[in-house]
PDB file of N, CA and C in Angstrom:
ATOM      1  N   UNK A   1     -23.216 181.124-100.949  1.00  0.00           N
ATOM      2  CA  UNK A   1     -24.272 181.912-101.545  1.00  0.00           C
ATOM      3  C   UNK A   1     -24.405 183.259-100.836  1.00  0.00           C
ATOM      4  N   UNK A   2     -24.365 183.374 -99.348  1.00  0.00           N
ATOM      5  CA  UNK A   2     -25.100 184.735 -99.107  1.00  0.00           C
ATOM      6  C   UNK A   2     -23.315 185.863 -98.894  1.00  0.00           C
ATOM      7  N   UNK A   3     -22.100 184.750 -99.121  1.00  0.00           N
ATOM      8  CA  UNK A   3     -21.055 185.783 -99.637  1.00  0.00           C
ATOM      9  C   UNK A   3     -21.127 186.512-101.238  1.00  0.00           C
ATOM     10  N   UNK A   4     -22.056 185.860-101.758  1.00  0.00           N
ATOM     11  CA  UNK A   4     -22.383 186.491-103.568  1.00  0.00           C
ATOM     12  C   UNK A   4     -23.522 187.780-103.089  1.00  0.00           C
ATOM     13  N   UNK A   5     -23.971 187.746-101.871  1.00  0.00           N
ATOM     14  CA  UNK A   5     -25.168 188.589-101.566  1.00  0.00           C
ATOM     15  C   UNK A   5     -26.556 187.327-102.188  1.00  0.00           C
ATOM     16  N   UNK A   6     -26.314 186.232-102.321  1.00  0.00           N
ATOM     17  CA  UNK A   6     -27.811 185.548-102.669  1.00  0.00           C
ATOM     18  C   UNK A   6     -28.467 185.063-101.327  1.00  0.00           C
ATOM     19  N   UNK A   7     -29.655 184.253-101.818  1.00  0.00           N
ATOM     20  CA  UNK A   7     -30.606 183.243-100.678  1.00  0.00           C
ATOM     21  C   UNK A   7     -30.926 182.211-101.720  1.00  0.00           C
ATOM     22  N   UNK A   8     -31.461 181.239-100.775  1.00  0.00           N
ATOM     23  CA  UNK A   8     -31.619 180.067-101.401  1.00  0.00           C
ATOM     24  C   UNK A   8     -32.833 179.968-100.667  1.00  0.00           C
ATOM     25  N   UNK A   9     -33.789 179.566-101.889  1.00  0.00           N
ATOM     26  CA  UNK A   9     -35.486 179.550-101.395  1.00  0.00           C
ATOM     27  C   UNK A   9     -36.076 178.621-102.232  1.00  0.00           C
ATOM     28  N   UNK A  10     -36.615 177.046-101.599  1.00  0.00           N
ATOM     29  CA  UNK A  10     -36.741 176.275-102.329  1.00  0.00           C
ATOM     30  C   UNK A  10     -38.467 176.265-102.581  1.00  0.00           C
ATOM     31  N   UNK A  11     -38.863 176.082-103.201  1.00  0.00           N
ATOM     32  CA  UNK A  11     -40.620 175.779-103.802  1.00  0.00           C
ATOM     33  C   UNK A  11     -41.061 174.496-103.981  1.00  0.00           C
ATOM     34  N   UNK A  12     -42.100 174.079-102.876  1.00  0.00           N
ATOM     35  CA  UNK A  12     -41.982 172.745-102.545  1.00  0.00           C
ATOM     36  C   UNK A  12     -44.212 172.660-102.891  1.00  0.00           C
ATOM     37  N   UNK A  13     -44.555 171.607-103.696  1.00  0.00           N
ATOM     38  CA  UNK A  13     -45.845 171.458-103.532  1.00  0.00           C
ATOM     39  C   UNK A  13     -46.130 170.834-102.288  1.00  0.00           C
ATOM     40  N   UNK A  14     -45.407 170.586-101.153  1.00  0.00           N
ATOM     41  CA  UNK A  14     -45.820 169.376 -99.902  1.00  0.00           C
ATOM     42  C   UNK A  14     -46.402 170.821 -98.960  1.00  0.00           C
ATOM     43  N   UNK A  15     -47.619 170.178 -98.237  1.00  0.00           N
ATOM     44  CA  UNK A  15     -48.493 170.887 -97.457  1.00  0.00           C
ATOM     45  C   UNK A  15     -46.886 171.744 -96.199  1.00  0.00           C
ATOM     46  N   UNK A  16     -47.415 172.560 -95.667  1.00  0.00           N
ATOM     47  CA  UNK A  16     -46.001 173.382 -95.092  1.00  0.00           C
ATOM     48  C   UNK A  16     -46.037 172.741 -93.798  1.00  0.00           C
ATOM     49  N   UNK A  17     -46.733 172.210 -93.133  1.00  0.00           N
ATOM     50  CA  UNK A  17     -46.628 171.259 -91.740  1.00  0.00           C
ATOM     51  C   UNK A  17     -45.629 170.348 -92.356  1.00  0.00           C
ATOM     52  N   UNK A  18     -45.343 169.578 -93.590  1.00  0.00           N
ATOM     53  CA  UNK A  18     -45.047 168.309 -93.457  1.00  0.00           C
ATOM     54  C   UNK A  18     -43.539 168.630 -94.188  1.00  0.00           C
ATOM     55  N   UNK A  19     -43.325 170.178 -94.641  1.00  0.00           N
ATOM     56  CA  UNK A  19     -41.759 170.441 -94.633  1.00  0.00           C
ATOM     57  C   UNK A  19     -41.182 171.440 -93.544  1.00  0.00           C
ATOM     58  N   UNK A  20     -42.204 171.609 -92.717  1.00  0.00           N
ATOM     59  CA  UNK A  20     -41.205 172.698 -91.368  1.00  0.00           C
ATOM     60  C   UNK A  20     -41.242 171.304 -91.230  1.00  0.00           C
ATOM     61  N   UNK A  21     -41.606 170.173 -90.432  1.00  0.00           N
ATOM     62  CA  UNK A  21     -41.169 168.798 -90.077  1.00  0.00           C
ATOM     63  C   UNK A  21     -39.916 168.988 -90.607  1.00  0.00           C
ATOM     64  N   UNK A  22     -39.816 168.254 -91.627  1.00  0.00           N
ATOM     65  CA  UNK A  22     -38.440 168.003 -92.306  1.00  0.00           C
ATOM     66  C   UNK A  22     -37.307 168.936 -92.412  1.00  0.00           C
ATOM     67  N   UNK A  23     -38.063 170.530 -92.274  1.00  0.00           N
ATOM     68  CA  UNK A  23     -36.988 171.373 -92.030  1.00  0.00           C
ATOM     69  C   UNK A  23     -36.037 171.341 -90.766  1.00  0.00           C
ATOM     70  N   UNK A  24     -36.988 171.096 -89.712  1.00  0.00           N
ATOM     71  CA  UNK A  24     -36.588 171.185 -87.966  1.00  0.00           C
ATOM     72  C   UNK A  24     -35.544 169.912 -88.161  1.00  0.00           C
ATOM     73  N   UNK A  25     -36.131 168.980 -88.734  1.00  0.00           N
ATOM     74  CA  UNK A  25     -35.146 167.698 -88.618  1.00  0.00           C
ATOM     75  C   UNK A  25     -33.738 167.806 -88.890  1.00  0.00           C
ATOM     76  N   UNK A  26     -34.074 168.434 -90.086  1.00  0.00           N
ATOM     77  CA  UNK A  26     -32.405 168.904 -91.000  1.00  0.00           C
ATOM     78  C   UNK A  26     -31.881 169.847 -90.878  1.00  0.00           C
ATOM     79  N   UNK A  27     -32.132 170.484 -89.526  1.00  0.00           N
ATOM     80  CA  UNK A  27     -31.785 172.042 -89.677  1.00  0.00           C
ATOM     81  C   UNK A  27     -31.795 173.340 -90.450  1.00  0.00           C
ATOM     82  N   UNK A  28     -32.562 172.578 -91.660  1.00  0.00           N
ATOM     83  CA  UNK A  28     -32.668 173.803 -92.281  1.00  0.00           C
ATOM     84  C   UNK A  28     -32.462 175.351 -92.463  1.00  0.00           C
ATOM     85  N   UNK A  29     -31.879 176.274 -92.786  1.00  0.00           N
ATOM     86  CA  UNK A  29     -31.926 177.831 -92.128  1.00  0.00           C
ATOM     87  C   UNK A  29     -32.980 178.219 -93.563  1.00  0.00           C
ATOM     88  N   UNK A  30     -33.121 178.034 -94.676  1.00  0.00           N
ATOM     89  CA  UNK A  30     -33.213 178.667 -95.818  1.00  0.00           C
ATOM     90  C   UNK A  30     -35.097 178.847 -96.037  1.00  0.00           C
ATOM     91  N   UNK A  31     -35.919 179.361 -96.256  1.00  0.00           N
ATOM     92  CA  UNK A  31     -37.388 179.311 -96.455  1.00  0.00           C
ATOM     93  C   UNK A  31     -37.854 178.272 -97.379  1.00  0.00           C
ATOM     94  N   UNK A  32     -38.859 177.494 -97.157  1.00  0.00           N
ATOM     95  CA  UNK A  32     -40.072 176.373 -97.918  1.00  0.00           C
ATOM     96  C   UNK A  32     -40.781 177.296 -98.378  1.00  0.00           C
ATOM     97  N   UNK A  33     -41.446 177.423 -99.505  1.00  0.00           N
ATOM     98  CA  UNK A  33     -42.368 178.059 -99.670  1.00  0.00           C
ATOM     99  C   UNK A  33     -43.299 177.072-100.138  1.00  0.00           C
ATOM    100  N   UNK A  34     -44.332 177.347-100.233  1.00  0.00           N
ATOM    101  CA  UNK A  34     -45.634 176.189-100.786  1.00  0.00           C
ATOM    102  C   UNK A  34     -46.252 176.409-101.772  1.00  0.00           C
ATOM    103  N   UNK A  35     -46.031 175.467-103.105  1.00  0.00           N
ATOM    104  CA  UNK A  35     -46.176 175.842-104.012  1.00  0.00           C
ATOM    105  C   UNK A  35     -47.977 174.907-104.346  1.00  0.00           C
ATOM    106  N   UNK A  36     -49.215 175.515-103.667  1.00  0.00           N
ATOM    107  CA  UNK A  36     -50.487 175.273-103.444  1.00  0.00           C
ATOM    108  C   UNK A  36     -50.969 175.071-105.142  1.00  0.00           C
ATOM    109  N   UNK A  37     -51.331 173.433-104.854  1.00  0.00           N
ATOM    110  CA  UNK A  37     -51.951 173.098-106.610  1.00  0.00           C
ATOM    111  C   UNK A  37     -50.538 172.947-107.266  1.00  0.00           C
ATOM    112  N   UNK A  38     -49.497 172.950-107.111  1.00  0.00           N
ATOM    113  CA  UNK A  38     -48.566 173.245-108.071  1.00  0.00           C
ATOM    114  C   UNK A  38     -48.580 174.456-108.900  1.00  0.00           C
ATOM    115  N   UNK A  39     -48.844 175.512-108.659  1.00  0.00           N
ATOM    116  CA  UNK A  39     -49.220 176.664-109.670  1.00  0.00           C
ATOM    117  C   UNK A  39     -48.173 177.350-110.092  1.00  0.00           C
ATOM    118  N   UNK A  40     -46.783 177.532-109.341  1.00  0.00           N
ATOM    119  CA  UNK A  40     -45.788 178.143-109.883  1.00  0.00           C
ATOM    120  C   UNK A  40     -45.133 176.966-110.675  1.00  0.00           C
ATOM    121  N   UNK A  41     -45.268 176.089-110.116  1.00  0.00           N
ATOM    122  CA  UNK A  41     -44.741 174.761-111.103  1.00  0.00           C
ATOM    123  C   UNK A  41     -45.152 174.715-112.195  1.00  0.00           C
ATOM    124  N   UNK A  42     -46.607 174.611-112.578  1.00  0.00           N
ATOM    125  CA  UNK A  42     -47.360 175.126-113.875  1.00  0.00           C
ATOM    126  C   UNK A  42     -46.907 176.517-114.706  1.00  0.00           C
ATOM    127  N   UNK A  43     -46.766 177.519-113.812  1.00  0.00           N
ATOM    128  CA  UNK A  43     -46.240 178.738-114.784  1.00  0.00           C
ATOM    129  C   UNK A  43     -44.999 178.471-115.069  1.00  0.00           C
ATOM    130  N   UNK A  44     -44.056 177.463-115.084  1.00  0.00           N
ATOM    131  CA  UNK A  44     -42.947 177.663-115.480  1.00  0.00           C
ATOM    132  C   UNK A  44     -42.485 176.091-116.198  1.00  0.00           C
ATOM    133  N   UNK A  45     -43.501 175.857-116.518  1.00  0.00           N
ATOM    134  CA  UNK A  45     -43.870 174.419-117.620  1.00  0.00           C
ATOM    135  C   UNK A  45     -43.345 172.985-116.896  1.00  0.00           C
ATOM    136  N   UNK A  46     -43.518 173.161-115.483  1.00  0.00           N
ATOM    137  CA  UNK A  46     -42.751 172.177-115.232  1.00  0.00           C
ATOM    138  C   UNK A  46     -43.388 171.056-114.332  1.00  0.00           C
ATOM    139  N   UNK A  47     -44.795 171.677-114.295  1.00  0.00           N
ATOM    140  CA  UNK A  47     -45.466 170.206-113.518  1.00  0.00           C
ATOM    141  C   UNK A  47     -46.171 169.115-114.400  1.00  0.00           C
ATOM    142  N   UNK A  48     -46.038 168.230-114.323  1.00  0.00           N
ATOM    143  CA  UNK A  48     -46.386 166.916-114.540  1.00  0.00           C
ATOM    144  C   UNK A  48     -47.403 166.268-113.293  1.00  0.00           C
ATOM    145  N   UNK A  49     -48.158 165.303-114.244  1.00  0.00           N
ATOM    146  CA  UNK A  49     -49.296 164.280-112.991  1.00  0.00           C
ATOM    147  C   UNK A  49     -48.536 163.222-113.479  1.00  0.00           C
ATOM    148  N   UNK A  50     -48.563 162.040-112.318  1.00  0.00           N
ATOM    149  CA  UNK A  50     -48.067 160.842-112.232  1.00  0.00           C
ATOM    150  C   UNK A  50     -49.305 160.206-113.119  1.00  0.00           C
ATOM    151  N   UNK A  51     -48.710 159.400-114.139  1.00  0.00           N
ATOM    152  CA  UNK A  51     -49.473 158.339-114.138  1.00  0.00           C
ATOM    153  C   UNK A  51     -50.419 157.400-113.048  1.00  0.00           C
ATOM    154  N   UNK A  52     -51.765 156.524-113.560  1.00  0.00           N
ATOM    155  CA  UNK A  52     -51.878 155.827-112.271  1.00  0.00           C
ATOM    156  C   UNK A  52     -51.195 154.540-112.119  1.00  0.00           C
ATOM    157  N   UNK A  53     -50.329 154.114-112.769  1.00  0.00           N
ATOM    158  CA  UNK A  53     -49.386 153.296-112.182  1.00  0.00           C
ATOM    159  C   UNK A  53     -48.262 153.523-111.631  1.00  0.00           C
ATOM    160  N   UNK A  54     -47.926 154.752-111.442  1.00  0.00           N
ATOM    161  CA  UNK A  54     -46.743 155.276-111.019  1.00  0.00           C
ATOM    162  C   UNK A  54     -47.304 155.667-109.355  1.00  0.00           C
ATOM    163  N   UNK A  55     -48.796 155.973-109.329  1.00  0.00           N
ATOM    164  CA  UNK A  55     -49.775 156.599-108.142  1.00  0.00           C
ATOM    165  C   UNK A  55     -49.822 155.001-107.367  1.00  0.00           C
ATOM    166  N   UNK A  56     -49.726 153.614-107.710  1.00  0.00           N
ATOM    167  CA  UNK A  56     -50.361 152.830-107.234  1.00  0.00           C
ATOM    168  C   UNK A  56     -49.010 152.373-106.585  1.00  0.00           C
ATOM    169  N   UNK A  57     -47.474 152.626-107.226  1.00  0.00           N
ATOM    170  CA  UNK A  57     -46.326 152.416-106.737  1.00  0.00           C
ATOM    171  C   UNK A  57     -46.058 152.945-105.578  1.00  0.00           C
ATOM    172  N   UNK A  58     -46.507 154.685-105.861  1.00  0.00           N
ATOM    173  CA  UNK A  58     -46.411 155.634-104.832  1.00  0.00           C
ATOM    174  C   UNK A  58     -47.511 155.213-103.288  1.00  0.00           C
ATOM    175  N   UNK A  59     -48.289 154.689-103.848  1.00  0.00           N
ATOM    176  CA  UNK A  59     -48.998 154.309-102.864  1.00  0.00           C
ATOM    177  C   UNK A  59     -48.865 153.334-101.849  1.00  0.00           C
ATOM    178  N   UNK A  60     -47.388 152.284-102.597  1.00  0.00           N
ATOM    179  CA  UNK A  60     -47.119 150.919-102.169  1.00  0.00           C
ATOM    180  C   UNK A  60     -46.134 151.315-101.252  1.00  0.00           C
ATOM    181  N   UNK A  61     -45.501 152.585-101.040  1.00  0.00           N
ATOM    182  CA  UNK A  61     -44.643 153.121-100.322  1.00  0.00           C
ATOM    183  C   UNK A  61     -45.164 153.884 -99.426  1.00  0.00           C
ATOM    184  N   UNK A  62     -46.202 153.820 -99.237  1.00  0.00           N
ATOM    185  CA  UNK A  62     -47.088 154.939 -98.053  1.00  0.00           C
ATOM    186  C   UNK A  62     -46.922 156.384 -98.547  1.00  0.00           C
ATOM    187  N   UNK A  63     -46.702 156.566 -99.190  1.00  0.00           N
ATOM    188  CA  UNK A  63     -46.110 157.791-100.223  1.00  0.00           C
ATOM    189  C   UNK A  63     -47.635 158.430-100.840  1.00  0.00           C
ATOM    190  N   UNK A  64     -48.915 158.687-100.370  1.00  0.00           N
ATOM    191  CA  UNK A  64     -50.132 159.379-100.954  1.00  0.00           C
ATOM    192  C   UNK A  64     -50.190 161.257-101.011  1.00  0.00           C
ATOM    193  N   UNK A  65     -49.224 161.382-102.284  1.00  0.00           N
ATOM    194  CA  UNK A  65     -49.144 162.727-102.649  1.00  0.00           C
ATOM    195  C   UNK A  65     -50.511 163.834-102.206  1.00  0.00           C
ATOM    196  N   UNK A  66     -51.641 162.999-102.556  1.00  0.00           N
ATOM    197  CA  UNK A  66     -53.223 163.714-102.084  1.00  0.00           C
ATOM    198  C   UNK A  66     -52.968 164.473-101.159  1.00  0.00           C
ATOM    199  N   UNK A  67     -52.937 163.163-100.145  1.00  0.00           N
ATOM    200  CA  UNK A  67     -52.471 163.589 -98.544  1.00  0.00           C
ATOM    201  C   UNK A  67     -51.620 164.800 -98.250  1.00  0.00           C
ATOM    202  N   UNK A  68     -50.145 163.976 -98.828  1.00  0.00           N
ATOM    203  CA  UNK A  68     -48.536 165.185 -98.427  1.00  0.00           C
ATOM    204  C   UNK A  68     -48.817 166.367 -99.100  1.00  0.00           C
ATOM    205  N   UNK A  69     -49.627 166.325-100.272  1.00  0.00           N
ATOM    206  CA  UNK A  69     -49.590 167.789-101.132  1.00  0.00           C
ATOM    207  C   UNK A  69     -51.064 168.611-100.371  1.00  0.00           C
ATOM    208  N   UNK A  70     -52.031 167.492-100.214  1.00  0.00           N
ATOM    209  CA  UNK A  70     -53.283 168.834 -99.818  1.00  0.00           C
ATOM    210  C   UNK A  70     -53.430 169.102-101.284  1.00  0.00           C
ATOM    211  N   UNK A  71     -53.856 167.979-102.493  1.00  0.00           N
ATOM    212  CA  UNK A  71     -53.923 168.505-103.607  1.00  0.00           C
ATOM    213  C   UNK A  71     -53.980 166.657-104.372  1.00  0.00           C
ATOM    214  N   UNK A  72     -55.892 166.887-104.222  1.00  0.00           N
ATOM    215  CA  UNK A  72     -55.845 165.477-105.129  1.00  0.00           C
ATOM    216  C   UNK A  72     -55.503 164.915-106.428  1.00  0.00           C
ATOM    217  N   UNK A  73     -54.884 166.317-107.346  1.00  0.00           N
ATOM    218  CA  UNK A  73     -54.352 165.961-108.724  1.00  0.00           C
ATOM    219  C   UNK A  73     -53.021 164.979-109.246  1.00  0.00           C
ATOM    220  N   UNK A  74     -52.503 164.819-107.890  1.00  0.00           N
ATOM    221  CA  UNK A  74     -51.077 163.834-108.038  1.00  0.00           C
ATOM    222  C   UNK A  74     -50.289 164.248-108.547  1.00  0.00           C
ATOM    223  N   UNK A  75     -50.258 166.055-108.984  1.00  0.00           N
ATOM    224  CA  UNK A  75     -49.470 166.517-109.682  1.00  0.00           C
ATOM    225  C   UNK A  75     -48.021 166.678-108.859  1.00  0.00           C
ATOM    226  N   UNK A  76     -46.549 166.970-109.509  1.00  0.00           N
ATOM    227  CA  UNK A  76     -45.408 167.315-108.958  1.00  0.00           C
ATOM    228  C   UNK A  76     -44.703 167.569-110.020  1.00  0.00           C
ATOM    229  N   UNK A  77     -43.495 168.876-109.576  1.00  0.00           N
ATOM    230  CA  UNK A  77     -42.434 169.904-110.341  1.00  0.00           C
ATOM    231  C   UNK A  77     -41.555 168.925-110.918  1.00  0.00           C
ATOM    232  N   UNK A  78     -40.927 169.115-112.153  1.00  0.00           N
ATOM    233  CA  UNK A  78     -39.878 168.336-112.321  1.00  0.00           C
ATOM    234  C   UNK A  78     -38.757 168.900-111.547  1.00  0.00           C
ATOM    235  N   UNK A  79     -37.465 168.374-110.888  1.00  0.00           N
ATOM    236  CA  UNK A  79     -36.748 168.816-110.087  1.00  0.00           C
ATOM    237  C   UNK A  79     -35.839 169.963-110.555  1.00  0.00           C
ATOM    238  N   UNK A  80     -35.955 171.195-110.331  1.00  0.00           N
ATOM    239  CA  UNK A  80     -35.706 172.318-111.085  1.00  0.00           C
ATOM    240  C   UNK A  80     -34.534 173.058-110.178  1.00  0.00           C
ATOM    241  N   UNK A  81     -33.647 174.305-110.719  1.00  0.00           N
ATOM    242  CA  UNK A  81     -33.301 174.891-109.976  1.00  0.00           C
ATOM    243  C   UNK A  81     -32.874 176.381-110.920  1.00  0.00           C
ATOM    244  N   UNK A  82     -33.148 177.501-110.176  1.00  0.00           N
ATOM    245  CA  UNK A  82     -32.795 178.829-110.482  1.00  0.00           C
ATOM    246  C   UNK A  82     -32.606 179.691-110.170  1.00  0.00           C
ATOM    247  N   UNK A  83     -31.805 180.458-111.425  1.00  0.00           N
ATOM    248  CA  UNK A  83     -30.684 181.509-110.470  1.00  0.00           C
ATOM    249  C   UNK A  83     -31.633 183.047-111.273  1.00  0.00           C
ATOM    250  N   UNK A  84     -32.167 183.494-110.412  1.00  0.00           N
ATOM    251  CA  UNK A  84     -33.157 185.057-110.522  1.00  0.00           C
ATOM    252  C   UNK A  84     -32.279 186.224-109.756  1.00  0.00           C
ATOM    253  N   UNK A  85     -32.272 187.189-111.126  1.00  0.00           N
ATOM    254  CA  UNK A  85     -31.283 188.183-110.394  1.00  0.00           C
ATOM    255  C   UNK A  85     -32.337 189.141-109.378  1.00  0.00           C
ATOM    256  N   UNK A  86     -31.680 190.181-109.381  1.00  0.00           N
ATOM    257  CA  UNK A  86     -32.329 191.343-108.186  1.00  0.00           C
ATOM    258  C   UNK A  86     -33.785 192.101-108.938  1.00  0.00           C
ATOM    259  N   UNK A  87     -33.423 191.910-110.390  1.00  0.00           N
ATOM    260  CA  UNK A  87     -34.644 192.702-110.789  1.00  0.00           C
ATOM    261  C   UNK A  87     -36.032 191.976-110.911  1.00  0.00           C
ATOM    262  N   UNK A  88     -35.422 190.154-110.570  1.00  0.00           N
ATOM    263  CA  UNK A  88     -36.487 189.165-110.941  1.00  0.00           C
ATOM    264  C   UNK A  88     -36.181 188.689-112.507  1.00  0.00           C
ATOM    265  N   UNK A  89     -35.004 188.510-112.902  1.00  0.00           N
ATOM    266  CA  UNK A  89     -35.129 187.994-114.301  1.00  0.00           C
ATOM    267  C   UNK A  89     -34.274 186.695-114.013  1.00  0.00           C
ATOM    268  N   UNK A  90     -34.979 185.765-114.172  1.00  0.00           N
ATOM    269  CA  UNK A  90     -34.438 184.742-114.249  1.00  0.00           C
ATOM    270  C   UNK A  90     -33.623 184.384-115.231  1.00  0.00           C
ATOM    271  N   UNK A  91     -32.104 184.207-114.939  1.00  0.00           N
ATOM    272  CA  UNK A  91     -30.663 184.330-115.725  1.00  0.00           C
ATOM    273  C   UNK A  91     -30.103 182.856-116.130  1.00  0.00           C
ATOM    274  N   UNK A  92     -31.092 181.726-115.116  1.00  0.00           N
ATOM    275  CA  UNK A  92     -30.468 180.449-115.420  1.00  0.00           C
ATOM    276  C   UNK A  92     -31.058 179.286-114.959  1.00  0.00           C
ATOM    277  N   UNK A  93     -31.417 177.893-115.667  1.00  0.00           N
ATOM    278  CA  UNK A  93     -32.140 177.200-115.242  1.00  0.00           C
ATOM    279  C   UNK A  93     -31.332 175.909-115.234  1.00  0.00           C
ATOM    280  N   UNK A  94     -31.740 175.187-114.386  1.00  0.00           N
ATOM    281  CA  UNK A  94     -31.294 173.609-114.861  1.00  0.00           C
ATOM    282  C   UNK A  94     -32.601 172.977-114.057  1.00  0.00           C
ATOM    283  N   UNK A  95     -33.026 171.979-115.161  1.00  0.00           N
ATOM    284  CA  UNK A  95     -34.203 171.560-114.630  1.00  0.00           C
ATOM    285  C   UNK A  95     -34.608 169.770-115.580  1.00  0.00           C
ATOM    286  N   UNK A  96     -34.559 169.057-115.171  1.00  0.00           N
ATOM    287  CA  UNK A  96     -34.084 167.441-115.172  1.00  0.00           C
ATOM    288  C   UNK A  96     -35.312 167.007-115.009  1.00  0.00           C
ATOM    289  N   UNK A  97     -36.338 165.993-115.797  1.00  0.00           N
ATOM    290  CA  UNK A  97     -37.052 165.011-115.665  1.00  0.00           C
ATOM    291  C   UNK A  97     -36.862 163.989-114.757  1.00  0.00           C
ATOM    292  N   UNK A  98     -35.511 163.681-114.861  1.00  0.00           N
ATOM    293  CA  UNK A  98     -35.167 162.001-114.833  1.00  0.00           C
ATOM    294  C   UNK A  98     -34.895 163.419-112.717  1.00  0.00           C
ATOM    295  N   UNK A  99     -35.566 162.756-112.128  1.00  0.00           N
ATOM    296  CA  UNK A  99     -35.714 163.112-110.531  1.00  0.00           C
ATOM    297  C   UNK A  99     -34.265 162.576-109.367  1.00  0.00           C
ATOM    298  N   UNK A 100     -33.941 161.749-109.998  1.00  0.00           N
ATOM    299  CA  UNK A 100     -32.370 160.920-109.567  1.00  0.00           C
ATOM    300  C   UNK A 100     -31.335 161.999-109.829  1.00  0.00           C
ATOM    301  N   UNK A 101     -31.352 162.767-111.335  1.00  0.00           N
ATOM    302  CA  UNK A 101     -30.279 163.358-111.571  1.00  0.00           C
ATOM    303  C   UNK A 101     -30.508 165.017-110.803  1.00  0.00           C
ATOM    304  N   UNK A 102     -29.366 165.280-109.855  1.00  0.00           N
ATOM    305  CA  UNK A 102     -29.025 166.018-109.254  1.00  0.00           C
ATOM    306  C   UNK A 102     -27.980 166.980-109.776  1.00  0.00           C
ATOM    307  N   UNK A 103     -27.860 168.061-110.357  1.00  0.00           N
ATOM    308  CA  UNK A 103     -26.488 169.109-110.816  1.00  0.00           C
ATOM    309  C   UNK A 103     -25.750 169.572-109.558  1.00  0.00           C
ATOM    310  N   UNK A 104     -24.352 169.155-109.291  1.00  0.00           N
ATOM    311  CA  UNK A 104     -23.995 169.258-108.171  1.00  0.00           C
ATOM    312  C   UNK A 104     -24.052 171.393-107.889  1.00  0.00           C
ATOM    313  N   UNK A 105     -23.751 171.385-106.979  1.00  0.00           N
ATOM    314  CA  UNK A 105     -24.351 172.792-105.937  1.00  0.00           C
ATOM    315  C   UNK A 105     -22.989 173.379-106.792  1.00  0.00           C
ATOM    316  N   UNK A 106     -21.618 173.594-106.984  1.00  0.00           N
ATOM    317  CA  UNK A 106     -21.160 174.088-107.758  1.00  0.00           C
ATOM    318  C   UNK A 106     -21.407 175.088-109.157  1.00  0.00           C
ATOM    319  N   UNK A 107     -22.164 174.284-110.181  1.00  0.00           N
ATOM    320  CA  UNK A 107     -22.748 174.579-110.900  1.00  0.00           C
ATOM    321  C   UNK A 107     -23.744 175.509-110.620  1.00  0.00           C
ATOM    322  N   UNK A 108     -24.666 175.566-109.940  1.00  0.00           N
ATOM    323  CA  UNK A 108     -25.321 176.567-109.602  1.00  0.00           C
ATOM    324  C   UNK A 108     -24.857 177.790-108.816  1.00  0.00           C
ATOM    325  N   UNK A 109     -23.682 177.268-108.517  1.00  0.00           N
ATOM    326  CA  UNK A 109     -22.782 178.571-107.659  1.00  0.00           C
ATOM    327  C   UNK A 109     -22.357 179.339-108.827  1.00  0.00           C
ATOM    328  N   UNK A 110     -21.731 178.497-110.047  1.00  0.00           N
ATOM    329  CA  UNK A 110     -20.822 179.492-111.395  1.00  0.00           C
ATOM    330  C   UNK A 110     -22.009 179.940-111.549  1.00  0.00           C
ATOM    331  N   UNK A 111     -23.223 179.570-112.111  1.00  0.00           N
ATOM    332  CA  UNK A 111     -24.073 179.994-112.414  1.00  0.00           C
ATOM    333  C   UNK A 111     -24.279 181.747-111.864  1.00  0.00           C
ATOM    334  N   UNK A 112     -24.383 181.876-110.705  1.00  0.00           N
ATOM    335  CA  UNK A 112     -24.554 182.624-109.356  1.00  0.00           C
ATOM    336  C   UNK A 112     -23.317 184.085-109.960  1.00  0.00           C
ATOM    337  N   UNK A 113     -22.376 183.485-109.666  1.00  0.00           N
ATOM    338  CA  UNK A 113     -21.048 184.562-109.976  1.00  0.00           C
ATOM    339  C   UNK A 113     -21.472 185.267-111.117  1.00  0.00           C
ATOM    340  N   UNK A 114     -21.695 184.584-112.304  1.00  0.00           N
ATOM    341  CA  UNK A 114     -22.005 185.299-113.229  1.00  0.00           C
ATOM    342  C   UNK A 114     -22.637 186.222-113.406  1.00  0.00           C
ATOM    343  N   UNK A 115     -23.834 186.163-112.850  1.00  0.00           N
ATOM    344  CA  UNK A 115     -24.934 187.031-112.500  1.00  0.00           C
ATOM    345  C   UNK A 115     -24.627 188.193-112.173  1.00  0.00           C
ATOM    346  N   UNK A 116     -24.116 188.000-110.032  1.00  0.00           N
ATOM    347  CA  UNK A 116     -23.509 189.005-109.682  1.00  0.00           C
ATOM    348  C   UNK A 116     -21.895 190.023-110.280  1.00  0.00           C
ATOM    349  N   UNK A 117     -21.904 188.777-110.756  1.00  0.00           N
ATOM    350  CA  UNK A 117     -20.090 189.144-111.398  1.00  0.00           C
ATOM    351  C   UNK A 117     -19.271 190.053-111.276  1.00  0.00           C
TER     352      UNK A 117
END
């Protein structure tokens, strides 16, 4: 990516203590940003609230979004990813319900070339 001249900047609703954690762990180099309430998630049609049986699952896993998000709506992004050129126009999306399915990093690289091309 930063041989295309890009960055990679992921948008996370989890409170930012509880992804520098996870960043330090994984080494991370790339920025968390905190997406507070889900609100950029909302402007870009992509947050969803858990059901409360899906909340009572989440709960059976020590997993209390309230808590990790700092945001009692239970809301979360569907797992998204995009390629925004220099002027801010977003040129390409892939963005999946089903949270399992992952588009391998490739794809978002062609994606990438194109752009800069």
């Amino acid at each position: 990516m930063a041989a295309l001249g890009a960055s990679l900047v992921v948008i996370s609703p989890e409170l930012p203590e509880r992804t520098a954690d996870m960043a330090a762990k994984q080494k991370l180099t790339f920025p968390i940003l905190w997406d507070e309430r889900s609100i950029v998630a909302e402007a870009f049609g992509l947050a969803f609230t858990l059901p409360d049986d899906l909340r009572q699952v989440y709960l059976g896993f020590g997993n209390d979004l309230a808590v990790r998000n700092g945001d009692p709506s239970w809301r979360l992004p569907v797992p998204s990813r995009f390629v925004v050129d220099a002027s801010g126009i977003v040129r390409f999306v892939q963005a999946d319900p089903d949270y399992t399915y992952r588009p391998e990093p490739e794809t978002t690289l062609e994606a990438l070339r194109k752009v800069v091309g």
